[in-house]
Protein backbone atom coordinates (compact mmCIF):
# COMPACT_ATOMS: atom_id res chain seq x y z
CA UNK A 1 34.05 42.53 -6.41
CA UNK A 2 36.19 39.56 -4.80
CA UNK A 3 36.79 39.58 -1.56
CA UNK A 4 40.25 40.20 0.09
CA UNK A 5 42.09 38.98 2.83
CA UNK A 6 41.16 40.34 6.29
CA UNK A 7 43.46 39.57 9.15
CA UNK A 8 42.76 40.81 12.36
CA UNK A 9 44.45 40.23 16.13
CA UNK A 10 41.61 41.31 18.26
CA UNK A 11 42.29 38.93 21.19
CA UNK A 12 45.32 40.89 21.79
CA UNK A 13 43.10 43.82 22.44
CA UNK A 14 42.76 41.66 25.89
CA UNK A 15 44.95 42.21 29.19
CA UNK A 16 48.01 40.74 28.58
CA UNK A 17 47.44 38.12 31.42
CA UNK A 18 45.87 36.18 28.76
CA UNK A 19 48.70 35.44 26.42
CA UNK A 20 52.47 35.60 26.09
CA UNK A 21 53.96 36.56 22.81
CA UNK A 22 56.14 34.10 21.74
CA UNK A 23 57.47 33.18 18.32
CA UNK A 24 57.68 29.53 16.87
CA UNK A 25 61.42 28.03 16.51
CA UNK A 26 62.30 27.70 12.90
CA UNK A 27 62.82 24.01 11.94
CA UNK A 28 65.72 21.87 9.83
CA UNK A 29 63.87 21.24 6.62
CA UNK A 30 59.97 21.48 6.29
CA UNK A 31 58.52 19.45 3.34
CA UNK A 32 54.70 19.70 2.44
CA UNK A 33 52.18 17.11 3.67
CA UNK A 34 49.02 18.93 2.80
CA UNK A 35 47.44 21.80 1.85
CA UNK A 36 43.78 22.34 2.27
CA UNK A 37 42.83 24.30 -0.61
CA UNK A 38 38.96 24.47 -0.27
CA UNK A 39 39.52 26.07 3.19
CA UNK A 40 42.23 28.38 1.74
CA UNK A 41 39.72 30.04 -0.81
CA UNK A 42 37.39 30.41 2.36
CA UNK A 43 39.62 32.37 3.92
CA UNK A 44 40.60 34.03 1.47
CA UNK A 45 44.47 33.29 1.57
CA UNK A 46 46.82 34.55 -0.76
CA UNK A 47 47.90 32.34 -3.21
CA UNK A 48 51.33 33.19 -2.81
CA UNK A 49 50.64 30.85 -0.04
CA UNK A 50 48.60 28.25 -1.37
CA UNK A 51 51.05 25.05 -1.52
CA UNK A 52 54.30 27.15 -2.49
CA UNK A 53 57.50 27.51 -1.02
CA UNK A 54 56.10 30.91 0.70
CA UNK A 55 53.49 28.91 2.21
CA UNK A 56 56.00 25.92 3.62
CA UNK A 57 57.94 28.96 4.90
CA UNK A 58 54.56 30.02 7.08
CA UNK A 59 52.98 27.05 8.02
CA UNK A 60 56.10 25.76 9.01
CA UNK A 61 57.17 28.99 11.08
CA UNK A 62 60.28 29.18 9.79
CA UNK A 63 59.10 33.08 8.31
CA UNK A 64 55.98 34.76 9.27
CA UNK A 65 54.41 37.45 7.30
CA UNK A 66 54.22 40.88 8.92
CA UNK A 67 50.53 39.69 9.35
CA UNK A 68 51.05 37.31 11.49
CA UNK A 69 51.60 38.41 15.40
CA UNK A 70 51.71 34.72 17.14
CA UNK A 71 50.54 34.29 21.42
CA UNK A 72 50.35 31.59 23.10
CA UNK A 73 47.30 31.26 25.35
CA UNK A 74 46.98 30.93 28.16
CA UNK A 75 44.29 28.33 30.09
CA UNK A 76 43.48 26.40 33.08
CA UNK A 77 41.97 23.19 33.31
CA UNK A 78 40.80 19.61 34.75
CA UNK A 79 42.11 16.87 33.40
CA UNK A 80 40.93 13.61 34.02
CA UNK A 81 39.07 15.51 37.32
CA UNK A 82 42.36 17.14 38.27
CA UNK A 83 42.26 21.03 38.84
CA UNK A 84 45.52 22.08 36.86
CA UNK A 85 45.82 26.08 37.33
CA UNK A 86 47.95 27.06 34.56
CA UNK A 87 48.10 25.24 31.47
CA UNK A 88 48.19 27.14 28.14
CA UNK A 89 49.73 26.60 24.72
CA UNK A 90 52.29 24.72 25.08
CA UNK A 91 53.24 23.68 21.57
CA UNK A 92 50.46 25.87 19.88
CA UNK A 93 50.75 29.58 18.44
CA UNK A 94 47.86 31.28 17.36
CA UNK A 95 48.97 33.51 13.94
CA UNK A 96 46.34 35.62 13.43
CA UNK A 97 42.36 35.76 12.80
CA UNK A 98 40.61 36.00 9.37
CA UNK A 99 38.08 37.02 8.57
CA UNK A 100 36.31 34.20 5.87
CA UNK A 101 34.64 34.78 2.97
CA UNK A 102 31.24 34.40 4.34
CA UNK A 103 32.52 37.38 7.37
CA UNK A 104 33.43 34.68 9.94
CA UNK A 105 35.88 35.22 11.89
CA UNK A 106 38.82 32.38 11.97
CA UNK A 107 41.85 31.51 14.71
CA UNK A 108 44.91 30.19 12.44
CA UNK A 109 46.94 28.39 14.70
CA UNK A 110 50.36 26.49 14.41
CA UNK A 111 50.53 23.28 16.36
CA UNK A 112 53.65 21.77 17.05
CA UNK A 113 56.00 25.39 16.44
CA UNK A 114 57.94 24.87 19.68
CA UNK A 115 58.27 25.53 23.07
CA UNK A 116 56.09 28.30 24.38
CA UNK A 117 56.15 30.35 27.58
CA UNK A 118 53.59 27.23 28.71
CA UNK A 119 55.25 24.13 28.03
CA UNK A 120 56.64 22.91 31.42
CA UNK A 121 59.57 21.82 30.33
CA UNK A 122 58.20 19.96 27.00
CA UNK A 123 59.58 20.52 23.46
CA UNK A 124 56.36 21.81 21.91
CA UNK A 125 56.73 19.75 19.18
CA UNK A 126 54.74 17.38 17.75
CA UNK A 127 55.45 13.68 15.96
CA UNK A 128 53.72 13.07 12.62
CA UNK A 129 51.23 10.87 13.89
CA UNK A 130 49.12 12.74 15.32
CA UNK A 131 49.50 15.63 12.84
CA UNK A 132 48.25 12.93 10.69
CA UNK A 133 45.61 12.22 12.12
CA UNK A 134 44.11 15.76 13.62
CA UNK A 135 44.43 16.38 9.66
CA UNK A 136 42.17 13.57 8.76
CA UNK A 137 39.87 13.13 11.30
CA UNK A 138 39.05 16.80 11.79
CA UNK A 139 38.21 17.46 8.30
CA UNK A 140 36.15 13.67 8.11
CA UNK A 141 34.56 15.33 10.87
CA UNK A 142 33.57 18.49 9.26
CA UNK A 143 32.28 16.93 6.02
CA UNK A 144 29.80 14.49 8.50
CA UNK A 145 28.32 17.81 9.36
CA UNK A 146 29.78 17.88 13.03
CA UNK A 147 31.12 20.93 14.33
CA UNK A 148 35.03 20.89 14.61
CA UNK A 149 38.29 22.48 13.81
CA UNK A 150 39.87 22.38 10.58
CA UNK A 151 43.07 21.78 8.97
CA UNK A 152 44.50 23.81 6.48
CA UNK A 153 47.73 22.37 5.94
CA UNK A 154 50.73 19.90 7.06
CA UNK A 155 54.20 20.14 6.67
CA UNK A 156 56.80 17.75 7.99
CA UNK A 157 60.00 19.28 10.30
CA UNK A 158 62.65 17.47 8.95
CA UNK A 159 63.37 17.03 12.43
CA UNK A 160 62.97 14.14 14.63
CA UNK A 161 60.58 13.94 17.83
CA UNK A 162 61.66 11.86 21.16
CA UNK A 163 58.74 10.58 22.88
CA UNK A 164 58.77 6.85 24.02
CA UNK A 165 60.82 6.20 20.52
CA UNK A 166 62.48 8.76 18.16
CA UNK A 167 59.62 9.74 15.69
CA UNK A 168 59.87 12.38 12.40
CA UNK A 169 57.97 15.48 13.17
CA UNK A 170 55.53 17.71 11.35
CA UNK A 171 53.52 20.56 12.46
CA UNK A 172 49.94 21.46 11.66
CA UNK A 173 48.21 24.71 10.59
CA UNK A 174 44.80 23.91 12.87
CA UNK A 175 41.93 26.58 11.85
CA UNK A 176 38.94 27.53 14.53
CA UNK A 177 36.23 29.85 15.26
CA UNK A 178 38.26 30.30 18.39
CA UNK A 179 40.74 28.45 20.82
CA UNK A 180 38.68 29.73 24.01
CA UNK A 181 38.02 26.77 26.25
CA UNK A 182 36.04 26.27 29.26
CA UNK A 183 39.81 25.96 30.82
CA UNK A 184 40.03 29.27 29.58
CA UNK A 185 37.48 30.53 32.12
CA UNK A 186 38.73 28.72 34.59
CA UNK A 187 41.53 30.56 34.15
CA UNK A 188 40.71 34.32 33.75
CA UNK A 189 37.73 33.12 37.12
CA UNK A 190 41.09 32.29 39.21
CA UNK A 191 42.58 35.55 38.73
CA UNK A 192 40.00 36.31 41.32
CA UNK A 193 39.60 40.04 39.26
CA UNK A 194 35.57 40.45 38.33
CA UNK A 195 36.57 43.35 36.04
CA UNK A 196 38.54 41.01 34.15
CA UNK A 197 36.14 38.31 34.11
CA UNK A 198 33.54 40.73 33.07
CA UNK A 199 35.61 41.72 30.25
CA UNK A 200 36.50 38.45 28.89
CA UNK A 201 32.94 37.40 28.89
CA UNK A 202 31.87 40.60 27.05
CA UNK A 203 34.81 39.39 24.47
CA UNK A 204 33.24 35.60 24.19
CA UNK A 205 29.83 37.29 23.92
CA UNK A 206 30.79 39.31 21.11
CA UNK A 207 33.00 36.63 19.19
CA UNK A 208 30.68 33.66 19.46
CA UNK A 209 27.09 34.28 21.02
CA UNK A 210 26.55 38.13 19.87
CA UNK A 211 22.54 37.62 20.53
CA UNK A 212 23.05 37.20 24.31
CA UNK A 213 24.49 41.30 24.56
CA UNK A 214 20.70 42.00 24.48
CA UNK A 215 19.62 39.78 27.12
CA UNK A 216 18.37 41.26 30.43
CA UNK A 217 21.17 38.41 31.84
CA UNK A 218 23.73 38.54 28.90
CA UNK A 219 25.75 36.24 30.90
CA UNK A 220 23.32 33.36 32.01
CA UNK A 221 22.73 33.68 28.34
CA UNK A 222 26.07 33.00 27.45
CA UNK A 223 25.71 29.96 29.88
CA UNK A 224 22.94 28.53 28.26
CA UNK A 225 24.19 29.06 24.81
CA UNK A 226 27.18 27.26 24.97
CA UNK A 227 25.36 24.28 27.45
CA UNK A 228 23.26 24.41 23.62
CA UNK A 229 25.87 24.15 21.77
CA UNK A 230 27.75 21.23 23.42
CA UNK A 231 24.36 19.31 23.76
CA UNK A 232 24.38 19.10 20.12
CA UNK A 233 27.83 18.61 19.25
CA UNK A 234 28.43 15.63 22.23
CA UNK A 235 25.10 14.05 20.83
CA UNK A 236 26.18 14.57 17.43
CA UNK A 237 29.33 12.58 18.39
CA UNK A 238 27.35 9.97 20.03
CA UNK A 239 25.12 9.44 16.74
CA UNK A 240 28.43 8.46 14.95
CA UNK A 241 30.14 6.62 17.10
CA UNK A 242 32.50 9.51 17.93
CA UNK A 243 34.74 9.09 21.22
CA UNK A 244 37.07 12.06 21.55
CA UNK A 245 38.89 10.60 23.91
CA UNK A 246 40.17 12.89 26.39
CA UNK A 247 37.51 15.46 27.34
CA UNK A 248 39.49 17.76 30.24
CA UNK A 249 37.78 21.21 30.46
CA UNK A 250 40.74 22.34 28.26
CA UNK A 251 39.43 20.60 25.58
CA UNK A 252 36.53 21.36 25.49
CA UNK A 253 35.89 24.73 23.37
CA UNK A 254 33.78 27.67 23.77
CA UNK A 255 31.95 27.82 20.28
CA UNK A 256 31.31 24.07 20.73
CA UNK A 257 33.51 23.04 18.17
CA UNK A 258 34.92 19.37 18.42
CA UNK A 259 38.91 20.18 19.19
CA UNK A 260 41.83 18.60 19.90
CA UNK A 261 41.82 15.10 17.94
CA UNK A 262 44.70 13.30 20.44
CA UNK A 263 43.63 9.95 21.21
CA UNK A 264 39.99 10.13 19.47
CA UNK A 265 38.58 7.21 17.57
CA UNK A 266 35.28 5.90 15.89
CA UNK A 267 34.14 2.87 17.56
CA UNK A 268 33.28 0.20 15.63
CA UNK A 269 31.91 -3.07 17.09
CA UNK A 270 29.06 -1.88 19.16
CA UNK A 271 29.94 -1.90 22.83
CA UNK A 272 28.86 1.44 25.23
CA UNK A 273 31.85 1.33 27.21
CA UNK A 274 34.54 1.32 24.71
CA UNK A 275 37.55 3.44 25.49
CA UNK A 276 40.15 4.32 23.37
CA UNK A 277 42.45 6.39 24.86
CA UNK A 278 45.65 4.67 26.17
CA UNK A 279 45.78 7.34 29.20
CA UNK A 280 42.10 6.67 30.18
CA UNK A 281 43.15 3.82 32.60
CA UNK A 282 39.32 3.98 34.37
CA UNK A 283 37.19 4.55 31.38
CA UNK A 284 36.18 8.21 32.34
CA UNK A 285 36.08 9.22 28.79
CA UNK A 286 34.55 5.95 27.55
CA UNK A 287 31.50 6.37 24.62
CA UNK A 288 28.58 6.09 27.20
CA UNK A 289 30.14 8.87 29.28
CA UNK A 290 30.54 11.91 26.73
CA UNK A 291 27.07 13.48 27.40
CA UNK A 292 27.59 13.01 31.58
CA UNK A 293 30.89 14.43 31.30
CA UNK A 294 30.06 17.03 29.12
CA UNK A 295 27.84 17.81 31.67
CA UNK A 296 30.25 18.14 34.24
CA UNK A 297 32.45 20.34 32.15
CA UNK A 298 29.75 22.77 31.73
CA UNK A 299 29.42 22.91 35.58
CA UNK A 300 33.21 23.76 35.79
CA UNK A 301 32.26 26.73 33.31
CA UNK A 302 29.05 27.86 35.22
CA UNK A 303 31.38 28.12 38.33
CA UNK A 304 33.58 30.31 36.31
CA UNK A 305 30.81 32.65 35.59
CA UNK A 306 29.11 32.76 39.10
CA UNK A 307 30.36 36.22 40.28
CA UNK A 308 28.89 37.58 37.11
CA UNK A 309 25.68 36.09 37.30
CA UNK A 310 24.50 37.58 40.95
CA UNK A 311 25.65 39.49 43.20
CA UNK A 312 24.40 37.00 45.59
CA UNK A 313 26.26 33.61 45.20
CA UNK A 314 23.24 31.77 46.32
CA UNK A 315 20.98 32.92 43.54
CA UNK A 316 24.08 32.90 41.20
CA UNK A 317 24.52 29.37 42.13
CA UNK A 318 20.50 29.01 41.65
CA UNK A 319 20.58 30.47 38.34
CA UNK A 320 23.52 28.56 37.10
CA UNK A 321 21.95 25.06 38.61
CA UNK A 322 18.89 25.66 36.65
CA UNK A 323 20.77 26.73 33.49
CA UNK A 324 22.49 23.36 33.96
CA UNK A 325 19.80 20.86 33.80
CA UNK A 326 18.85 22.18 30.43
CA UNK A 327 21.46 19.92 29.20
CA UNK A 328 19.97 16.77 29.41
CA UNK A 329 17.06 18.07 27.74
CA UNK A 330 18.76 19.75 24.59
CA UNK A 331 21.29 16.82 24.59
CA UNK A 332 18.14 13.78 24.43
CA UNK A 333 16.17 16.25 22.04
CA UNK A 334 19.32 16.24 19.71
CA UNK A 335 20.17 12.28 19.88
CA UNK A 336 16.63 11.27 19.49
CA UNK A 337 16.32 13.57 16.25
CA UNK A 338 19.69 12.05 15.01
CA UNK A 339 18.96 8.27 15.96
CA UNK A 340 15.49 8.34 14.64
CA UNK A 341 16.98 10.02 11.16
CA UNK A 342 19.32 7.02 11.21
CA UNK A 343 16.26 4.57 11.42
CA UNK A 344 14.21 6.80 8.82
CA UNK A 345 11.98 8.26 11.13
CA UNK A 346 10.98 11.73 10.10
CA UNK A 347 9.29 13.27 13.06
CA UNK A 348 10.80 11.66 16.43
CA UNK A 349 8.10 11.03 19.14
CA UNK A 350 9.51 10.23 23.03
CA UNK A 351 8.61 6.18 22.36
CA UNK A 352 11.11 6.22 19.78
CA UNK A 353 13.67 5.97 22.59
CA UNK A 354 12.80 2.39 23.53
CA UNK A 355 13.19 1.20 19.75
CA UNK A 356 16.68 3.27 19.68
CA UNK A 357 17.72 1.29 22.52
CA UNK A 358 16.59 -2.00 21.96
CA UNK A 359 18.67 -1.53 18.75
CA UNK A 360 21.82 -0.75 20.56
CA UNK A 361 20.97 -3.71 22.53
CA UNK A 362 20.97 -6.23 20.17
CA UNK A 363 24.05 -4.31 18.68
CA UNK A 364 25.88 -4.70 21.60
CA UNK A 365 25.14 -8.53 21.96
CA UNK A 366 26.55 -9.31 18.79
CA UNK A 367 29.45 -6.59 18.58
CA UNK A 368 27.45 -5.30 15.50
CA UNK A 369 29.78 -2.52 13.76
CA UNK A 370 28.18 0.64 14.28
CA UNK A 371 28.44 2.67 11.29
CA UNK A 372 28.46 -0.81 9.30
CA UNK A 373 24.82 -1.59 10.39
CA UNK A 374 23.29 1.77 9.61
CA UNK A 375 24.78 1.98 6.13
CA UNK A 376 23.35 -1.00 5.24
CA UNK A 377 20.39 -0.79 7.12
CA UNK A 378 19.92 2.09 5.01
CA UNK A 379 20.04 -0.16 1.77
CA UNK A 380 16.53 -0.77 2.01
CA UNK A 381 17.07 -4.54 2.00
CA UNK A 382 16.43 -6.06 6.05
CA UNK A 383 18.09 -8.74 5.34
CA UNK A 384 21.49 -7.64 4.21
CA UNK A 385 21.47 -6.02 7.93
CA UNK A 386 19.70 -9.01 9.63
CA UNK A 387 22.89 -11.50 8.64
CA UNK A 388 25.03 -9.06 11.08
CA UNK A 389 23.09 -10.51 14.39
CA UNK A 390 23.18 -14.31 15.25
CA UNK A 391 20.23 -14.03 17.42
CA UNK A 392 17.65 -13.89 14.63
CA UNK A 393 14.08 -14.23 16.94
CA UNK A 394 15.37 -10.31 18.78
CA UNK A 395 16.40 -9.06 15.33
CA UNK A 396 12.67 -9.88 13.69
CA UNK A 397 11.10 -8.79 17.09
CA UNK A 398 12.84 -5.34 16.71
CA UNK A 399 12.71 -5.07 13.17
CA UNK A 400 8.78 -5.41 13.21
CA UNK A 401 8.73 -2.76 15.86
CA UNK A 402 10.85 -0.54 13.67
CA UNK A 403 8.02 -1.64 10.43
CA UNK A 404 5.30 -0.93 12.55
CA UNK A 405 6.58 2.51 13.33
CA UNK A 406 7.41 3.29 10.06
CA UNK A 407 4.30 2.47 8.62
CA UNK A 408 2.99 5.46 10.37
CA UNK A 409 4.57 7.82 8.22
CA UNK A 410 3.34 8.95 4.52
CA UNK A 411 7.29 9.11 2.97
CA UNK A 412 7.85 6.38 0.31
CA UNK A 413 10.58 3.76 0.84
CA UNK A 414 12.69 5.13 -1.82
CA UNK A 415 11.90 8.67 0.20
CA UNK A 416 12.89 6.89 3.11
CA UNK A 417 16.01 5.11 1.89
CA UNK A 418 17.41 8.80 0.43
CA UNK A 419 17.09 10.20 3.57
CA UNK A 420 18.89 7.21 5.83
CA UNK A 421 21.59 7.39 3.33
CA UNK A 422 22.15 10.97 3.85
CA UNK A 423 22.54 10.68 7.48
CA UNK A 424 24.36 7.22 7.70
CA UNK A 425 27.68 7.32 6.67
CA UNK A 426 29.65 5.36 4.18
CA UNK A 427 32.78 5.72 5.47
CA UNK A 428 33.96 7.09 8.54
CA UNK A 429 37.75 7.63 9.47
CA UNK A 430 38.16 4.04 10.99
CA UNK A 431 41.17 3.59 13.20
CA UNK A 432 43.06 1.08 11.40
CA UNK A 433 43.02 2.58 8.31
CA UNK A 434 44.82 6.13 9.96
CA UNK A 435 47.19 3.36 11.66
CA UNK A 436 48.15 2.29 8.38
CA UNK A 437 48.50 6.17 6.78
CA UNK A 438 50.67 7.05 9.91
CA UNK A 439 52.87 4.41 9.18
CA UNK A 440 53.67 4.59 5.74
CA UNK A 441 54.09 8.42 6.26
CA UNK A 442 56.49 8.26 9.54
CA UNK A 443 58.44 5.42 7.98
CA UNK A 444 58.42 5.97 4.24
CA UNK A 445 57.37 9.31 3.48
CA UNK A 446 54.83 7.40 1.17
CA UNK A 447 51.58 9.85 0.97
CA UNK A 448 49.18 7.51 -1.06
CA UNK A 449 47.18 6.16 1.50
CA UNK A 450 47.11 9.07 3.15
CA UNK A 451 45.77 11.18 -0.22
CA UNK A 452 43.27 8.88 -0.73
CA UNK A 453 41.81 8.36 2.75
CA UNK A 454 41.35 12.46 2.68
CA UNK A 455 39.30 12.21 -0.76
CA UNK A 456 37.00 9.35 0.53
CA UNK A 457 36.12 10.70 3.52
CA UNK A 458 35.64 14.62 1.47
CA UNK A 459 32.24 12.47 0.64
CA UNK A 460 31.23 10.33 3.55
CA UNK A 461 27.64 9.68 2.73
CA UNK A 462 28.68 8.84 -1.29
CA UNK A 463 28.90 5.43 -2.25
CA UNK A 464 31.88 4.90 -4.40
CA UNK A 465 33.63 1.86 -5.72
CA UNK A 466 36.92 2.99 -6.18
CA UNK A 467 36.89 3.58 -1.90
CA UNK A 468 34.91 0.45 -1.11
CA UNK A 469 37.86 -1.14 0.90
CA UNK A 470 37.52 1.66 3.16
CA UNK A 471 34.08 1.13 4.41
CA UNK A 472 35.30 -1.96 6.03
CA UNK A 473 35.89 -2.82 9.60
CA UNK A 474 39.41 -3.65 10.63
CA UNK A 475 40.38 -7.39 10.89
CA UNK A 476 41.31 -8.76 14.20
CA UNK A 477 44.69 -8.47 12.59
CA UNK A 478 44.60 -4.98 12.02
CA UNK A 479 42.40 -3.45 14.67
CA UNK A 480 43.90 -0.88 16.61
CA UNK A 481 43.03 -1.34 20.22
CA UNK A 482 44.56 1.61 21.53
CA UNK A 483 45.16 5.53 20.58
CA UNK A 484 47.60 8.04 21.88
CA UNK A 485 48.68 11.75 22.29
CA UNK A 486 50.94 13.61 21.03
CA UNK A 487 52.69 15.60 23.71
């Protein structure tokens, strides 16, 4: 029997406090930019929808299907380390939920509809850029295995978008387990209301961690699971080279899905401190500071939870505290497992730390490009990656550290070389490359580059010809020193 569409609204089942119904503003002339059909079968859209004037109708929001019942959320949240008390969706509507193919439940959100009961004066719009982008690093991301949003489809306005220049805008059909942020505790926790609380916890609980329900302490479960579940995403990030770019609590998502792809970026010469982000004026977001500040995030959500973790806020505060310093442990136990895999190490062991970071080390001296490095380190031929570093004594030092520990294991080179290559990337989305893809789309409405930088990075860890100019580094000419946000 094939499976049929499921829609449901069930966060609407929630007080009211939580959302504000609000419908998106129809625009001049929406034109298609993409249409994610592998993720359409998944959920199990209708293919009245699937790339056809219907569809540009919905994702555009110019006509919603009686299915669709769109809120925008509401959310607190710290940016850069700045309580901000009401935030929300302020250019995002969330349609709907479906239900997947494989029983998932799914948030299908417009970004960029128009001004919601939460924008604070903005235009809830959205320029083409970073529709663009969100598009093609979020789904890059999902086919490297990382946990993340989706997109489902793009459609231009036909409109234009004022932000420090006049810019064409588009809007994006973003799909999620959820849009519940730690932000989103932070709000429902200043309502001051513990029934409330209690009942959006049982509601997270249900959605994302339904094994904690049985726990004697379902919601220091709920605590720890998530602390999990962002220890492995952030070091997931860090494995790749991943800086998001602006991690406020608001961005920062329940399920531990990687969301909101504003000023994000994969680095590329190696250099710990790298920021991106042209709002992160002090580096709080830099690469070497996603695990610490993820860590702080998840203190702003154990807060939240407090009054539903013990009567007592001492012991509540003792029961979160130790909850807390679980994170370092999950978050090294992930990165080590990652790194080593990089290196071909099957089975990490504690010591393999001081070989990881004598690598990055070296990397970092010469400006080595991350993801270049590891590809063809996994090539099985040293010295292909040996002509990257210009001090040539540290590189044989650490590479006969690396042989020595290699040696111990009982997998073949070729065994070995398989495995690297299926955990170091080809080609990642590098910066300059989306630059270039904005560009031609904002000021041409030319979708080549575009198309083909979403079909080489379907296959990240494939090594194909026709794509090799992508696995390169950007120039000095081309490389894009600084990334922005949309709003």
């Amino acid at each position: 029997m094939s499976a049929t569409f499921n829609v449901e609204q069930s966060y609407q089942s929630l007080p009211s406090a939580l959302f504000a119904n609000c419908k998106p503003t129809p625009v001049a002339g929406p034109q298609w930019l993409a249409f994610n059909q592998d993720l359409a079968n998944e959920l199990v859209l209708p293919e009245q929808y699937h790339a056809s004037d219907a569809g540009l109708k919905l994702f555009s929001g110019n006509d919603l299907p009686d299915w669709c019942q769109p809120i925008a959320q509401a959310y607190a949240g710290h940016q850069f380390a700045n309580y901000v008390p009401q935030l929300g969706d302020g250019r995002a509507l969330l349609l709907a939920e479906v239900i997947s193919r494989s029983g998932q439940r799914f948030d299908l959100q417009l970004k960029g509809a128009g001004p919601t009961p939460f924008s604070r004066g903005g235009d809830g719009r959205s320029p083409i850029g970073p529709v663009i982008r969100e598009y093609l690093v979020s789904e890059a991301m999902h086919a490297l295995g990382v946990p993340t949003t989706r997109a489902l489809a793009a459609v231009s306005s036909g409109e234009i978008v004022y932000r420090d220049e006049p810019q064409p805008g588009a809007i994006l059909t973003r799909v999620a387990k959820s849009h519940i942020r730690i932000g989103t505790f932070q709000y429902v926790a200043s309502v001051g209301d513990p029934a409330l609380l209690k009942e959006f916890a049982d509601y997270v609980i249900s959605r994302h961690y339904p094994h904690c329900a049985g726990e004697s302490q379902p919601y220091l479960a709920l605590l720890q699971a998530v602390i999990a579940s962002q220890a492995t995403t952030v070091a997931h990030w860090m494995s790749l080279g991943f800086i998001h770019g602006v991690m406020n609590t608001d961005n920062m998502s329940i399920s531990g899905e990687t969301i909101d792809y504003g000023p994000c970026a994969f680095m590329e010469a190696y250099d710990d401190k790298t920021v991106f982000s042209a709002i992160d004026r002090r580096g709080r977001y830099a690469y070497i500071n996603q695990p610490p500040v993820a860590l702080w995030n998840l203190t702003r959500l154990a807060e939240s939870l407090l009054p539903l973790l013990h009567s007592s806020q001492t012991e509540a505060i003792a029961m979160a505290s130790a909850a807390l310093e679980s994170f370092s442990q999950s978050y090294q136990q992930v990165y080590l497992q990652k790194m080593t895999a990089k290196l071909g190490i099957a089975h990490s062991e504690p010591d393999d730390t001081q070989l990881i970071n004598g690598l990055l080390q070296l990397m970092q001296q010469d400006h080595v490009d991350f993801t270049l490095f590891f590809r063809q380190f996994s090539q099985n031929d040293p010295q292909i990656a040996a002509e990257l570093f210009t001090d040539n004594n540290h590189w044989q030092r650490w590479f006969a550290s690396w042989q020595a520990r290699i040696n111990k294991q009982t997998m073949s080179d070729q065994q070995r070389t398989t495995a690297m290559q299926g955990v170091n990337p080809e080609f990642i989305p590098r910066n300059h490359l989306i630059q270039q893809a904005i560009e031609q789309v904002s000021r041409h409405g030319e979708l080549t580059l575009f198309n083909q930088l979403k079909q080489a990075w379907l296959k990240p860890f494939a090594t194909d010809q026709a794509y090799a100019a992508f696995r390169q580094p950007a120039t000095a000419k081309e490389r894009v020193q600084r990334t922005f946000c949309g709003t």
